[in-house]
Structure formats: C-alpha cells, structure tokens
N, C-alpha and C. Protein backbone atom coordinates (compact mmCIF):
# COMPACT_ATOMS: atom_id res chain seq x y z
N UNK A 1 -31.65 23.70 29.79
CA UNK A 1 -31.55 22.29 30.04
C UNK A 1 -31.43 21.57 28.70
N UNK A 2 -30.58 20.89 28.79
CA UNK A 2 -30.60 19.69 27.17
C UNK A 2 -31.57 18.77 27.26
N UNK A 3 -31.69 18.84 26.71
CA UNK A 3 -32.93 17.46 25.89
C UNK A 3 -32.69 16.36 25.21
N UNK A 4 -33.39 15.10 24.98
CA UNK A 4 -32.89 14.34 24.50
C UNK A 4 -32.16 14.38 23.28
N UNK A 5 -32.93 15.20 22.25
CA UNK A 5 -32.59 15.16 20.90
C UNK A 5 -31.41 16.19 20.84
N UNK A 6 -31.22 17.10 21.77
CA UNK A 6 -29.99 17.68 21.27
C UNK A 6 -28.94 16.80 21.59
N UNK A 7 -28.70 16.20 23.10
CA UNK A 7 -27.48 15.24 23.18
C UNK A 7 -27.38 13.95 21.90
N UNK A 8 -28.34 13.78 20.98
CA UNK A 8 -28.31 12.68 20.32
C UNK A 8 -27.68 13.47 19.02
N UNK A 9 -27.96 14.62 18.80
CA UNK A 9 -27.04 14.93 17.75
C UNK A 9 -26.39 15.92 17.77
N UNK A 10 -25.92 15.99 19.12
CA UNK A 10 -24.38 16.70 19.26
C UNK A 10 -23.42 15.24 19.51
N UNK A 11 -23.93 13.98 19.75
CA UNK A 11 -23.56 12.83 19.61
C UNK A 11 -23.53 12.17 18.27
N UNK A 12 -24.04 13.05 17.45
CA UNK A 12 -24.18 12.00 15.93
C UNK A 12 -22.92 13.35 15.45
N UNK A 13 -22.62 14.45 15.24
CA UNK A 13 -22.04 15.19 15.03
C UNK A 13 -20.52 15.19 15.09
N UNK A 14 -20.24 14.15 16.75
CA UNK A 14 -18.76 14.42 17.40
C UNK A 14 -18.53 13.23 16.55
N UNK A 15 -19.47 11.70 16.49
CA UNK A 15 -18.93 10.85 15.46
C UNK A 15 -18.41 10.63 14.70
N UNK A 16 -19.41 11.59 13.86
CA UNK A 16 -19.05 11.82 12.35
C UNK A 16 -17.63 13.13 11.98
N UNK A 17 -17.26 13.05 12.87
CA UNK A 17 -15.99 14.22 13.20
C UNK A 17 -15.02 13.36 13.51
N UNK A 18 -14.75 12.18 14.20
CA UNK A 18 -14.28 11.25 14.24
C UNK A 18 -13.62 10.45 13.17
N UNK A 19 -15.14 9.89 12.44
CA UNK A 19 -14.45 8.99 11.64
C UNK A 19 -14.32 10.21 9.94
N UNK A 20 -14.78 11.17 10.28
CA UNK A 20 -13.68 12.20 9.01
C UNK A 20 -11.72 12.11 9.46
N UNK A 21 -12.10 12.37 10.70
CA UNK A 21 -10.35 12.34 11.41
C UNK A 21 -9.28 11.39 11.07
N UNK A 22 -10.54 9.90 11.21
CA UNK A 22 -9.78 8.76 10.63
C UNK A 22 -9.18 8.61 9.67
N UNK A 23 -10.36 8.90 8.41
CA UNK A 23 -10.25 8.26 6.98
C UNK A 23 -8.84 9.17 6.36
N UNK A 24 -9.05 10.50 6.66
CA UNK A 24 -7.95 11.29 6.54
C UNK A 24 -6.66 11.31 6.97
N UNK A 25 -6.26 10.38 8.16
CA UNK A 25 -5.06 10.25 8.80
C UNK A 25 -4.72 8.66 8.09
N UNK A 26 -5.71 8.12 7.57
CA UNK A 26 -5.16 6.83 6.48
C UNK A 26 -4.55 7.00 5.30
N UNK A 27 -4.92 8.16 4.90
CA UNK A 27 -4.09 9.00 3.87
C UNK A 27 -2.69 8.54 3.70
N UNK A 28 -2.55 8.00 2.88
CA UNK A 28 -0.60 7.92 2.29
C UNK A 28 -0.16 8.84 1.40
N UNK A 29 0.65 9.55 1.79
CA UNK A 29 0.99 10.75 0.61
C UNK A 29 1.89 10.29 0.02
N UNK A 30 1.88 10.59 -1.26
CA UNK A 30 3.23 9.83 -2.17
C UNK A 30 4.14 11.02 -2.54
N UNK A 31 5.46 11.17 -2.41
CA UNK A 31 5.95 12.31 -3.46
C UNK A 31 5.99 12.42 -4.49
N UNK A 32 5.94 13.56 -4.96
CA UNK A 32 5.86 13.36 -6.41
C UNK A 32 7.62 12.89 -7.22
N UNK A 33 7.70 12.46 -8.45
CA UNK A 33 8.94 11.51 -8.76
C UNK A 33 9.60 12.96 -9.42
N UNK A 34 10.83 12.88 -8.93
CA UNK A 34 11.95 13.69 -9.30
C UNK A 34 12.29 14.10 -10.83
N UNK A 35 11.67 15.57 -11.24
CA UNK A 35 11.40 16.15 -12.47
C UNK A 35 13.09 16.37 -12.97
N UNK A 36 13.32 15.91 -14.35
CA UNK A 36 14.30 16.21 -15.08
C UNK A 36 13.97 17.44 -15.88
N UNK A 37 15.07 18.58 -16.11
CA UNK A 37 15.21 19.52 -16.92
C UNK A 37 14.78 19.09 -18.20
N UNK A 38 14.21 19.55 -18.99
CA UNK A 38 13.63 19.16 -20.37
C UNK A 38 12.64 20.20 -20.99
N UNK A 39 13.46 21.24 -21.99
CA UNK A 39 12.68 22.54 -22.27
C UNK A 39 12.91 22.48 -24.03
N UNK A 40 11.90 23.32 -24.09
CA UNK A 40 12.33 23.56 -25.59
C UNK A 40 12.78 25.45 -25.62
N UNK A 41 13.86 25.28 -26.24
CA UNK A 41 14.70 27.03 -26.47
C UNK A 41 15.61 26.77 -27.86
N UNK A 42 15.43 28.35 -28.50
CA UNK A 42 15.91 28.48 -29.72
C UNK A 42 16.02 27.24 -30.77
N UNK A 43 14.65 26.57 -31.04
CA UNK A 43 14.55 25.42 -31.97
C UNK A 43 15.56 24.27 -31.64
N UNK A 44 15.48 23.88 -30.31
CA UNK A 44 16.45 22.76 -30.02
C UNK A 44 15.57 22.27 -28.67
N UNK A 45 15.57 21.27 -29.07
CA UNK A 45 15.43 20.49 -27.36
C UNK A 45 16.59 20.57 -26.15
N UNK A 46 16.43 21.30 -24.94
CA UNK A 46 17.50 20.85 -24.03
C UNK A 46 16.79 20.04 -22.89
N UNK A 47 18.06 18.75 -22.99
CA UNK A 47 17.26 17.92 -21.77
C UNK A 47 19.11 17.28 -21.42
N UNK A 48 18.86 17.35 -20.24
CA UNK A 48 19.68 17.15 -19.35
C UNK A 48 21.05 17.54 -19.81
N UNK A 49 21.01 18.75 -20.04
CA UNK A 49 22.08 19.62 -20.77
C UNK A 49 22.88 19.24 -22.15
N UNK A 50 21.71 18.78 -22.43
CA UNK A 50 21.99 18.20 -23.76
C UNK A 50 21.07 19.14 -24.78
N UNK A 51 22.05 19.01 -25.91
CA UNK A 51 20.93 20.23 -27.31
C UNK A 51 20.67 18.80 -27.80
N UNK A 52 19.19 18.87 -28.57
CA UNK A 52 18.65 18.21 -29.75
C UNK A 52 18.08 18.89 -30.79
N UNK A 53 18.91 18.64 -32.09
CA UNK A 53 17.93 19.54 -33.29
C UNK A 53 17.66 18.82 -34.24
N UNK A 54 16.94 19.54 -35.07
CA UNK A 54 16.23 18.12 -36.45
C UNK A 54 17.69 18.05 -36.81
N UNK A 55 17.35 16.52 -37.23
CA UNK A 55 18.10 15.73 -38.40
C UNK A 55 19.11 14.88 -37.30
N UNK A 56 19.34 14.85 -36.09
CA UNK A 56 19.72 14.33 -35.30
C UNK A 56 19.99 12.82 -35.45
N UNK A 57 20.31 12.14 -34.96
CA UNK A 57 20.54 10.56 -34.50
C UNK A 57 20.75 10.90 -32.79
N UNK A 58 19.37 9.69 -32.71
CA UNK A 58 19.45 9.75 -30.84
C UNK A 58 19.09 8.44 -30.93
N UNK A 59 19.16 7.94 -29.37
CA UNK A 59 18.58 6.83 -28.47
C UNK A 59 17.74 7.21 -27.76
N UNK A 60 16.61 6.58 -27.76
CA UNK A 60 15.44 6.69 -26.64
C UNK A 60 15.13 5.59 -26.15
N UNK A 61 15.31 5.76 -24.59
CA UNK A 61 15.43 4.97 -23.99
C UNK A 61 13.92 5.26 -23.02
N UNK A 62 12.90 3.91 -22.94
CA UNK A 62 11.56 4.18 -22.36
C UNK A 62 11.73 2.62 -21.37
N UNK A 63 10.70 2.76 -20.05
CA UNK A 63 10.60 2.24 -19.23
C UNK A 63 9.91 0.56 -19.58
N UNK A 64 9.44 0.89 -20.93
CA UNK A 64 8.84 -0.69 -21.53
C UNK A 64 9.60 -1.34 -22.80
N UNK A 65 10.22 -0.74 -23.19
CA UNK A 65 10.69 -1.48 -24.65
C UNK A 65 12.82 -1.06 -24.38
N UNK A 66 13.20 -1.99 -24.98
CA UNK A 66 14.61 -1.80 -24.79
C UNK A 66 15.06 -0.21 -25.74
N UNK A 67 16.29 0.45 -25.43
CA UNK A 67 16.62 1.47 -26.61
C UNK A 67 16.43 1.26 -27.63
N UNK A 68 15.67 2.19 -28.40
CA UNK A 68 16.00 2.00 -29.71
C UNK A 68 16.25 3.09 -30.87
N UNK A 69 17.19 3.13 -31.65
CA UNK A 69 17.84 4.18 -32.30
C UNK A 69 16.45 5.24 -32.99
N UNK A 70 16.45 6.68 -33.53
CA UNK A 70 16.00 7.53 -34.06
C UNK A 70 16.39 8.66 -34.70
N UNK A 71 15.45 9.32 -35.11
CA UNK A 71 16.06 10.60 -35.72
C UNK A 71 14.79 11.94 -35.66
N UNK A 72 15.64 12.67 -35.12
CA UNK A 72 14.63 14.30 -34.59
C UNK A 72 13.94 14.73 -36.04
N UNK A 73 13.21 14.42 -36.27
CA UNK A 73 12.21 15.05 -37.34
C UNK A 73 11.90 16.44 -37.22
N UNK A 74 11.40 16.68 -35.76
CA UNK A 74 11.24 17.90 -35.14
C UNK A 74 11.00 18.54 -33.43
N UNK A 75 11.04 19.42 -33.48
CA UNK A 75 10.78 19.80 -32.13
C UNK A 75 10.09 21.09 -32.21
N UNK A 76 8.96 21.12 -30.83
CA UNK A 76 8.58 22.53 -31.22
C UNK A 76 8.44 22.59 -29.34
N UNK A 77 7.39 23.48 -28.84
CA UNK A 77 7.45 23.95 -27.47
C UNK A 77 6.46 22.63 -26.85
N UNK A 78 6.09 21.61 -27.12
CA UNK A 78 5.27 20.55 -25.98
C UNK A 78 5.91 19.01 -26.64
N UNK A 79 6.05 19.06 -27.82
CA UNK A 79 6.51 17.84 -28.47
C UNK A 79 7.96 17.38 -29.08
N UNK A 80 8.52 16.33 -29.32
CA UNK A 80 9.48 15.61 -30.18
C UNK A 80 8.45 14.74 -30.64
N UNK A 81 9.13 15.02 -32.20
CA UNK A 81 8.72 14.33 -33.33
C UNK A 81 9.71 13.64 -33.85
N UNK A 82 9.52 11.97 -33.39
CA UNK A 82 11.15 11.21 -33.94
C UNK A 82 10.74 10.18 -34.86
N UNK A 83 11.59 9.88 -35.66
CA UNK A 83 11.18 8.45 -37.12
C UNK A 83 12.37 7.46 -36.64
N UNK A 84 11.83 6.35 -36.57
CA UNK A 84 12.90 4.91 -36.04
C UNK A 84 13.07 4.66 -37.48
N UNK A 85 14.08 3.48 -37.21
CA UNK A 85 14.44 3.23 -38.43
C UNK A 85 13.54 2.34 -39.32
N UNK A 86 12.82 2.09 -38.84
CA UNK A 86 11.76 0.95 -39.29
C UNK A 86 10.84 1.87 -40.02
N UNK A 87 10.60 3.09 -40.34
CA UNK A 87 10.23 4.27 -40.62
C UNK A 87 8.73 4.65 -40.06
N UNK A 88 8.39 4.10 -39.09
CA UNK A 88 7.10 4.92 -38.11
C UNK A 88 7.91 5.80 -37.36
N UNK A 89 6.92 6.57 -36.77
CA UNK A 89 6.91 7.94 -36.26
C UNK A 89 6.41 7.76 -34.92
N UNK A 90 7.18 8.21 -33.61
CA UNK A 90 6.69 8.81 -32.45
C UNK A 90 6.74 9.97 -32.36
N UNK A 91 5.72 10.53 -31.50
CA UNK A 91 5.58 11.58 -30.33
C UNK A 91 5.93 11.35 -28.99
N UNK A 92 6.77 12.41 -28.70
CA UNK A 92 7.31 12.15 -27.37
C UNK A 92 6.77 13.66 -26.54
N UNK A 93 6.10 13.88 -25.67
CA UNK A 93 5.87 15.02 -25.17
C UNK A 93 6.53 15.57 -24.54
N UNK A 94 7.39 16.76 -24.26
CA UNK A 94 8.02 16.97 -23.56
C UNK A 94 8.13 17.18 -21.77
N UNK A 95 6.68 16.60 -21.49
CA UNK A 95 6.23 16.45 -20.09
C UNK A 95 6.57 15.03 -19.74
N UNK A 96 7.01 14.56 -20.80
CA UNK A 96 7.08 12.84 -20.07
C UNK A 96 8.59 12.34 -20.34
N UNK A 97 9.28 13.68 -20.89
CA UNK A 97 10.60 13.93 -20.66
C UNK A 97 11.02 14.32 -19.19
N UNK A 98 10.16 15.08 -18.95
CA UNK A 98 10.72 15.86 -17.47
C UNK A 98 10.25 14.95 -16.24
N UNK A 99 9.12 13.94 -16.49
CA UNK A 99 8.66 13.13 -15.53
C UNK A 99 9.54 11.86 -15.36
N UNK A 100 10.06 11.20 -16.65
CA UNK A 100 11.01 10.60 -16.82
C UNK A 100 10.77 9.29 -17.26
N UNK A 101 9.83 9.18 -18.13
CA UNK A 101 9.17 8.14 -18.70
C UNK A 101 10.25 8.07 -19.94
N UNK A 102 10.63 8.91 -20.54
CA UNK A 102 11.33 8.46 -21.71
C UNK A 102 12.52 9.47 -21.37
N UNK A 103 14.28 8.78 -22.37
CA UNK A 103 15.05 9.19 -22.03
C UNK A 103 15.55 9.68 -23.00
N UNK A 104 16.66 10.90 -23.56
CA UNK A 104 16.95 10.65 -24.88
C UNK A 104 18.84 11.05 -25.12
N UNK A 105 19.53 10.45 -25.41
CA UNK A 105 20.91 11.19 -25.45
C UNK A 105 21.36 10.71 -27.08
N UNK A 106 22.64 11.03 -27.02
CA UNK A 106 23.22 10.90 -28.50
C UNK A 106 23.12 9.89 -29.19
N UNK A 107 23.55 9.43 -30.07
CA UNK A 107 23.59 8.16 -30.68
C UNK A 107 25.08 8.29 -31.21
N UNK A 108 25.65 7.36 -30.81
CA UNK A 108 27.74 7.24 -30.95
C UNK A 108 28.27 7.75 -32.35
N UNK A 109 27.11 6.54 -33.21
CA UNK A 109 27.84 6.60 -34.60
C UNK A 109 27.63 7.96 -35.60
C-alpha cells in the first residue's frame, strides 16, 4: 500500500523532471560560424589559398577598424607577426584567421 510520504515524493520527483524538461527545451542552439582554411605549412601562411611569407605587403582587414596596410614579419605554427606602417606590431593568431575575425590578402602595390 502507498503511503502518504511516498506519493509526496514520487510527486516532488515527476516535478522536478518536468521543469529539467523545460529549461532544456528553452535551449537555443547556435551554429557554430563557418571556419576558413588558414594553416601554417613549409614557413608560409596558407589562408584561403593564398601563400604568405616574411617580408610580404598585405591588407588586414578586421571586423572593427577599416583595412589597413602591413608587412609579415613572421609566421610560425599558431601566430602572424605583422608591423603597420606606423611601426607597431600585431599578433594575429591563426585561430581567429579560421574563425574569421581577421582577413588577410595581397597588397596591389
């Protein structure tokens, strides 16, 4: 025979099974944002079938500041190391190449 206290928490049990069901079906899944090719092989950057090697002239193009011209100082297997003309120095990681935070192609002249 059941008893009070078991129907009260096989009743506190199915609840709380409930509102787990809920909170979880409120869930918004986001996809993740569409990864660009961007590796480092034989002392060159390749990103979007493009080679980069020191001494370069590029454009980097980032989601907050307009293009602005550079030059490949270096590259190794996680980083670009570029000098603007203003002569400071970025780091560009090569994970935020492939995520697509920063962009980089030739420079014309």
């Amino acid at each position: 025979m059941l008893h009070e206290n078991d129907i009260l928490e096989d009743w506190t049990t199915i609840r709380k099974a409930l509102k787990a069901s809920k909170q979880s079906s409120e869930y918004e899944f986001n996809a993740p944002e569409q990864r660009v090719c961007a590796r480092f092989a034989d002392g060159k950057l390749l990103f979007k079938g493009d080679s980069f090697r020191k001494g370069e002239s590029v454009i980097v193009d980032d989601k907050i500041d307009s293009p602005w011209p550079a030059h490949v100082i270096s590259v190794n297997t996680s980083e670009v190391l570029l000098q603007k003309q203003d002569g400071s120095w970025n780091r560009i990681c090569i994970s935020d190449l492939q995520c697509g935070k920063y962009h980089i192609r030739h420079s014309v002249a």
